[in-house]
Protein backbone atom coordinates (compact mmCIF):
# COMPACT_ATOMS: atom_id res chain seq x y z
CA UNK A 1 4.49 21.04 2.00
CA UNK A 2 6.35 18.83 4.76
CA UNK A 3 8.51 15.81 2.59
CA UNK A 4 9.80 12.70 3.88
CA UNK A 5 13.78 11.65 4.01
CA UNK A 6 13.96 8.51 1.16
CA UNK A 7 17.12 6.22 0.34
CA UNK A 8 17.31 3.99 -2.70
CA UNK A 9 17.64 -0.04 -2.81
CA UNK A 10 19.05 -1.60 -5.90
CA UNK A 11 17.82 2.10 -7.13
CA UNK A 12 14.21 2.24 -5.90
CA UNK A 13 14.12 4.96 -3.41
CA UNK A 14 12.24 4.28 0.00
CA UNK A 15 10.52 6.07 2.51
CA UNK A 16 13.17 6.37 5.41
CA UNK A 17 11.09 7.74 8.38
CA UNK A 18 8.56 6.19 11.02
CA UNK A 19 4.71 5.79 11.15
CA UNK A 20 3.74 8.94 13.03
CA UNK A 21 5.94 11.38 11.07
CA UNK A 22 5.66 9.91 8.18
CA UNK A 23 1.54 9.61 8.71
CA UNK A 24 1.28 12.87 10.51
CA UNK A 25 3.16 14.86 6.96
CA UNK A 26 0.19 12.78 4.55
CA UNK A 27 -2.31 13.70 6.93
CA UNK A 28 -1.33 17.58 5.80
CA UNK A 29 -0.38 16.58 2.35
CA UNK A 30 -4.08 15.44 2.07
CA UNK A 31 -5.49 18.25 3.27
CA UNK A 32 -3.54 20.85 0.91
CA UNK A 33 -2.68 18.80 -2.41
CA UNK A 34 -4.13 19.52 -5.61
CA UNK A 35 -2.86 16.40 -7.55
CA UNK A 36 -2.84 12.80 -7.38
CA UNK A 37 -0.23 11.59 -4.34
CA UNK A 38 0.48 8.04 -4.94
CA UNK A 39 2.32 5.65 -2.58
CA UNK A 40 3.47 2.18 -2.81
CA UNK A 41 4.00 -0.01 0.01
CA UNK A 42 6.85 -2.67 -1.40
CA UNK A 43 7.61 -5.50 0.16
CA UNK A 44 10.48 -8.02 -1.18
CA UNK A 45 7.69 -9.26 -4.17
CA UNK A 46 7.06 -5.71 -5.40
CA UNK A 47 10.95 -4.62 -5.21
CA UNK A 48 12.19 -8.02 -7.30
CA UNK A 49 9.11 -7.62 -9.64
CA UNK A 50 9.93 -3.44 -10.43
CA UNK A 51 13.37 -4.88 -11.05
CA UNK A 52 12.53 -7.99 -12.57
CA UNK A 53 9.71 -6.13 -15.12
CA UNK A 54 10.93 -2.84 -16.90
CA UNK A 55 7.32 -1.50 -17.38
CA UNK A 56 6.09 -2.41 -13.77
CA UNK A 57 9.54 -0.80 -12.70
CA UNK A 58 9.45 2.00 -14.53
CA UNK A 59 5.64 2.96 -13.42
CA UNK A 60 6.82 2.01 -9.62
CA UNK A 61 9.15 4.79 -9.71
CA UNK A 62 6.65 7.53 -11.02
CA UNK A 63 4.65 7.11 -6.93
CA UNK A 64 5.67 10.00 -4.72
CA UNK A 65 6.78 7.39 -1.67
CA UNK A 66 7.66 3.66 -2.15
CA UNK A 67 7.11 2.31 1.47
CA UNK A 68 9.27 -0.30 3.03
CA UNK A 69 6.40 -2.61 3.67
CA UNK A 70 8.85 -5.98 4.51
CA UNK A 71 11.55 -5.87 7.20
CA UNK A 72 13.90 -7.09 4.24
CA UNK A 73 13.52 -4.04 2.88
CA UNK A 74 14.25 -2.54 6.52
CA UNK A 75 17.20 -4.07 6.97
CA UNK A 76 18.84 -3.27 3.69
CA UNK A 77 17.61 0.58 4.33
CA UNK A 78 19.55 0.30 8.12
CA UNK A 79 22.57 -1.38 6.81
CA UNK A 80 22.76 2.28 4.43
CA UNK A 81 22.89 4.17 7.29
CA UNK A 82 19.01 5.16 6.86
CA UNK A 83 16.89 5.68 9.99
CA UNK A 84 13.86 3.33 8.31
CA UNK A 85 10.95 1.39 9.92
CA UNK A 86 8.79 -1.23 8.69
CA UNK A 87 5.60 1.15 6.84
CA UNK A 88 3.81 -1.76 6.75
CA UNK A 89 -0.02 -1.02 4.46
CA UNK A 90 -2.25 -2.23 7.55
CA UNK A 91 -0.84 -0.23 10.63
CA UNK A 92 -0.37 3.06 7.92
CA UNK A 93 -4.40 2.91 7.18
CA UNK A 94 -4.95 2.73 10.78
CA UNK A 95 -2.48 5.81 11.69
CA UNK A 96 -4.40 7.39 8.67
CA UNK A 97 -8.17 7.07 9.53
CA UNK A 98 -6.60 7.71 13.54
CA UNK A 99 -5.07 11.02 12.87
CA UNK A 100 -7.16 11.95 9.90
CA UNK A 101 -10.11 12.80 12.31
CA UNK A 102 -9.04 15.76 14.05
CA UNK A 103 -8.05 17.08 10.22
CA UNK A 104 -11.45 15.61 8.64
CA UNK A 105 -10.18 13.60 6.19
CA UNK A 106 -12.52 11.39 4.03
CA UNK A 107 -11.52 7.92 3.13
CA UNK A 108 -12.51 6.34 -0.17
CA UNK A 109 -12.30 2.48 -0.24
CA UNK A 110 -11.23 1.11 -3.51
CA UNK A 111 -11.26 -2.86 -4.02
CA UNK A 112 -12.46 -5.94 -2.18
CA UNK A 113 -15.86 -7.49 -2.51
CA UNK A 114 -18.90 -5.99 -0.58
CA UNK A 115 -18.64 -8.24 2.22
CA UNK A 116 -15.06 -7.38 3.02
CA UNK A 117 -15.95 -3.56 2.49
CA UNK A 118 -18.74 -3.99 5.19
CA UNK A 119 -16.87 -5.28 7.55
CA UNK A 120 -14.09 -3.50 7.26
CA UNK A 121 -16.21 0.26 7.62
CA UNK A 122 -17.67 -1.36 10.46
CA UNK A 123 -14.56 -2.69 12.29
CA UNK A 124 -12.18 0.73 11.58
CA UNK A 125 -15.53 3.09 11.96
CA UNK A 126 -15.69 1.50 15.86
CA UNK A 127 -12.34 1.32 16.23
CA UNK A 128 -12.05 5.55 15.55
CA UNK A 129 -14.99 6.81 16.19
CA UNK A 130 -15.61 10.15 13.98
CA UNK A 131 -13.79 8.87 11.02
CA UNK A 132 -15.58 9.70 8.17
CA UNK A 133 -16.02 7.29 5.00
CA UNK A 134 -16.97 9.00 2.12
CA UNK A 135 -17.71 5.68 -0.64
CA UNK A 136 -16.39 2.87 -1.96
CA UNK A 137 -16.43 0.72 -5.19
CA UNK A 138 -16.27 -3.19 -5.38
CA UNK A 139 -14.97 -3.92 -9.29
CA UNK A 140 -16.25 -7.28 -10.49
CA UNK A 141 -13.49 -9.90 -11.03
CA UNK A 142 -11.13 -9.36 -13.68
CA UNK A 143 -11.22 -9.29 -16.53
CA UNK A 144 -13.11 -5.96 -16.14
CA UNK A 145 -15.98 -4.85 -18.78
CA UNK A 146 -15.52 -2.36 -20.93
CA UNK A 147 -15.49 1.40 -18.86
CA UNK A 148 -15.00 -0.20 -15.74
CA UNK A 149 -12.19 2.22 -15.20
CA UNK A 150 -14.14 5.26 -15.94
CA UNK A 151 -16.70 4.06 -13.16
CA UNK A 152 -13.92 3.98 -10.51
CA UNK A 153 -12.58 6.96 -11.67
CA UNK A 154 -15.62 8.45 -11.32
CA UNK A 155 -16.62 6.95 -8.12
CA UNK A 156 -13.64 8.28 -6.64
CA UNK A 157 -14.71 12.02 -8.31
CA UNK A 158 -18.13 12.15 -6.54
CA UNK A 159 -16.57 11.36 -3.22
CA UNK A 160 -14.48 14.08 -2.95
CA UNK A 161 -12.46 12.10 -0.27
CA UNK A 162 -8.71 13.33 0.19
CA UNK A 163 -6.93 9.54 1.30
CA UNK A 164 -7.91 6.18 -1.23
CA UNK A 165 -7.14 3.16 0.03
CA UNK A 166 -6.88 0.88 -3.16
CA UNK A 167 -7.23 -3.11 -2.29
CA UNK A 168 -6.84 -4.45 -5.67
CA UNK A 169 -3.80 -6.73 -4.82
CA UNK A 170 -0.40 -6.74 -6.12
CA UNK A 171 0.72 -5.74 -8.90
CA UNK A 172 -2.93 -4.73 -10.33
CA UNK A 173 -3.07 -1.83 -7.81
CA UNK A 174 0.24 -0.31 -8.74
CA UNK A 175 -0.62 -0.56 -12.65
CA UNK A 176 -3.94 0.62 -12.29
CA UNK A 177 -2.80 3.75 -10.10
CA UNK A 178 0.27 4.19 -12.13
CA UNK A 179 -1.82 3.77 -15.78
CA UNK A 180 -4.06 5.95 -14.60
CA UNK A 181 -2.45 8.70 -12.68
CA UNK A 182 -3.06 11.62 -14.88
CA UNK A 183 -6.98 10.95 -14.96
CA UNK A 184 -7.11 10.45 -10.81
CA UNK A 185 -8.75 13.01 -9.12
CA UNK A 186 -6.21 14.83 -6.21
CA UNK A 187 -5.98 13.00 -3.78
CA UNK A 188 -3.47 10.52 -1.56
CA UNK A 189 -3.48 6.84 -3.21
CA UNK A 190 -2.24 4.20 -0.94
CA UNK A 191 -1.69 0.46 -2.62
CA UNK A 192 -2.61 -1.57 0.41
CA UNK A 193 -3.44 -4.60 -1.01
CA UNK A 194 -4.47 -7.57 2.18
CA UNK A 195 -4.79 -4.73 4.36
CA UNK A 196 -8.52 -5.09 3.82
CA UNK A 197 -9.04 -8.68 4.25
CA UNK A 198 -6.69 -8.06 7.28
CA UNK A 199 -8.97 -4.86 9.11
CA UNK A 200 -12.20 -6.93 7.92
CA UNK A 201 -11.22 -10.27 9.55
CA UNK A 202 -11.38 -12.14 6.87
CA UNK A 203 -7.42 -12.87 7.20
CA UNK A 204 -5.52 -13.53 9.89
CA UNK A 205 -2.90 -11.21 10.59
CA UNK A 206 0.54 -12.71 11.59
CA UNK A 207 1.58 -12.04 15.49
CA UNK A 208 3.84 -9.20 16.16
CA UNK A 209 6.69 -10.68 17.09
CA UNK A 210 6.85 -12.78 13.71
CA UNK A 211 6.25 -10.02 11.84
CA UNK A 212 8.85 -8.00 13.53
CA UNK A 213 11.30 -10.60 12.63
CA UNK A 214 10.40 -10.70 8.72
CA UNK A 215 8.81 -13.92 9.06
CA UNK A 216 5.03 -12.62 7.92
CA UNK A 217 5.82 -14.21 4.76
CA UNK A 218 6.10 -17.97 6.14
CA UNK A 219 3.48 -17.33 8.30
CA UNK A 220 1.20 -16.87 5.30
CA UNK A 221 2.50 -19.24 3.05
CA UNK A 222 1.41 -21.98 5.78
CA UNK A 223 -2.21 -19.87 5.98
CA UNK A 224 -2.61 -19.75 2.18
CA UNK A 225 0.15 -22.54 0.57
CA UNK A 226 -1.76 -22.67 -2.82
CA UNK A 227 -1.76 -19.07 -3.76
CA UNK A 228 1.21 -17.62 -2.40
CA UNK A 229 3.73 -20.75 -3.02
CA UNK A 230 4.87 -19.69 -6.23
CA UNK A 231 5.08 -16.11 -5.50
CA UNK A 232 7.04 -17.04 -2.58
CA UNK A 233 9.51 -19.60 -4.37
CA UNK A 234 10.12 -17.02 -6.92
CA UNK A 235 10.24 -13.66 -5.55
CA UNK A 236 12.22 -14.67 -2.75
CA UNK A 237 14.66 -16.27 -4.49
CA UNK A 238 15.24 -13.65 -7.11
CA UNK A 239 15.59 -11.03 -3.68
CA UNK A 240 18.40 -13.16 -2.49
CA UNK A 241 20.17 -13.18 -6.26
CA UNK A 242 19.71 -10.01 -5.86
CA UNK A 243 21.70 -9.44 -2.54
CA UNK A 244 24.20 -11.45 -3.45
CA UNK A 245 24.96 -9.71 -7.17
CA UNK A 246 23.97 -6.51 -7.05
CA UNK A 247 24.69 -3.25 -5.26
CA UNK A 248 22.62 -2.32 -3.17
C-alpha cells in the first residue's frame, strides 16, 4: 500500500504531498484496507489545541495522516525543506468523491443536520455525476442520549462505504474518531468539519486568493464574529507563542 512523505511541526507530523497524489494513494488505500484509516485535517486551532491539551494531543497523533489544512501550517512545513500544500478538508472531499468514481467508492456522511446533508448529496451528486452515496446519520445536538454512539457506529456498519466524511466540528470529530477507533468499521475517516456547510451552501466559502494567503481565518471571523472570536483570540495567539518559543 502506496504511503505519503510526512514532516513534523512542534512534533506533530504532517502530510507533505499535494491533492492529487495524496488523494489518488486514499483512493487505493480505500479500496484495499481492512482497518480504520483516520485523517485529520489541522489547521493552526487543532495544532495549538493537540499541544495545548495532552489527551486531545495524544489521540491526534494515533490518525494515520494529520493534514495541513491552514497555510500556517504550510509555511512552517516549506520553511523545513518539505514539499507541502495546503490539504485543505473541502477541496480533499471533492478530489475524493471526483476520483473515487472510476474506483467505486461509497461515501458515508457523518454529521450535520438533515437539511445540510440534503443539500450537500444534491450539490456534490451533480457536481460528479456517478458518485455513489451509500448513507448518512444526523446525531441530535449534544449532549447525545445514551447509545448514540452505537447507532453511528452502526450506521456506518450497514453502509459498507469505504471513505466517511465526519462533520461533527472541531475537536468533537477528532475525539469521537480517536475514542472510538478500535470499534470503527475499515474504512478511510476524514475530520472535515465546515466542509459540509461549505459544499451545501449554507456557508460561504472565502475567495481563493484570501485563502491562498492564510487569511480564511479573518474572512470568517467577520462572517461569524460571535462564534469564532474567542477561538480566534486564543488559538492564534498561543500559535504565535508558539513560533516564537518553541522549535519547530
Amino acid at each position: 500500500m502506496a504511503s505519503l512523505f510526512s514532516e513534523t511541526i512542534f512534533g506533530i507530523p504532517y502530510v507533505a504531498s499535494h491533492l492529487e497524489e495524496a488523494c489518488t494513494t486514499w483512493v487505493q488505500q480505500a479500496q484495499e484496507t481492512q482497518q480504520p484509516v483516520l485523517l485529520a485535517h489541522s489547521d493552526v486551532h487543532v495544532l495549538t489545541r493537540a499541544l495545548h491539551e495532552a489527551d486531545y494531543g495524544a489521540g491526534l497523533r494515533t490518525f494515520d495522516y494529520i493534514c495541513p489544512d491552514g497555510m500556517p501550517i504550510v509555511w512552517l512545513l516549506r520553511r523545513k525543506g518539505a514539499a507541502a500544500n495546503r490539504l485543505y478538508g473541502p477541496d480533499v472531499m471533492e478530489w475524493m468523491w471526483k476520483l473515487g468514481r472510476a474506483a467505486g467508492i461509497k461515501h458515508f456522511l457523518l454529521g450535520g443536520s438533515e437539511e445540510a446533508i440534503a443539500r450537500l448529496k444534491e450539490n456534490l451528486e451533480a457536481r460528479y455525476p456517478g458518485a455513489e452515496v451509500a448513507g448518512h446519520y444526523c446525531p441530535p445536538m449534544p449532549p447525545w442520549p445514551e447509545g448514540e454512539d452505537e447507532r453511528m457506529l452502526e450506521a456506518i456498519r450497514q453502509s459498507g462505504a469505504h471513505c466517511v466524511w465526519v462533520g461533527l466540528g472541531c475537536p468533537k470529530q477528532e475525539r469521537w474518531l480517536f475514542e472510538h477507533k478500535e470499534q470503527l468499521p475499515s474504512a478511510l475517516y476524514f475530520g472535515v468539519g465546515a466542509a459540509f456547510n461549505f459544499h451545501a451552501g449554507l456557508v460561504q466559502q472565502a475567495p481563493a486568493w484570501v485563502r491562498a494567503h492564510g487569511l480564511e481565518w479573518l474572512y470568517r471571523l467577520c462572517k461569524e464574529p460571535r462564534r469564532l472570536f474567542k477561538r480566534y483570540l486564543v488559538h492564534n495567539t498561543r500559535f504565535i507563542w508558539y513560533c516564537l518559543t518553541r522549535k519547530i
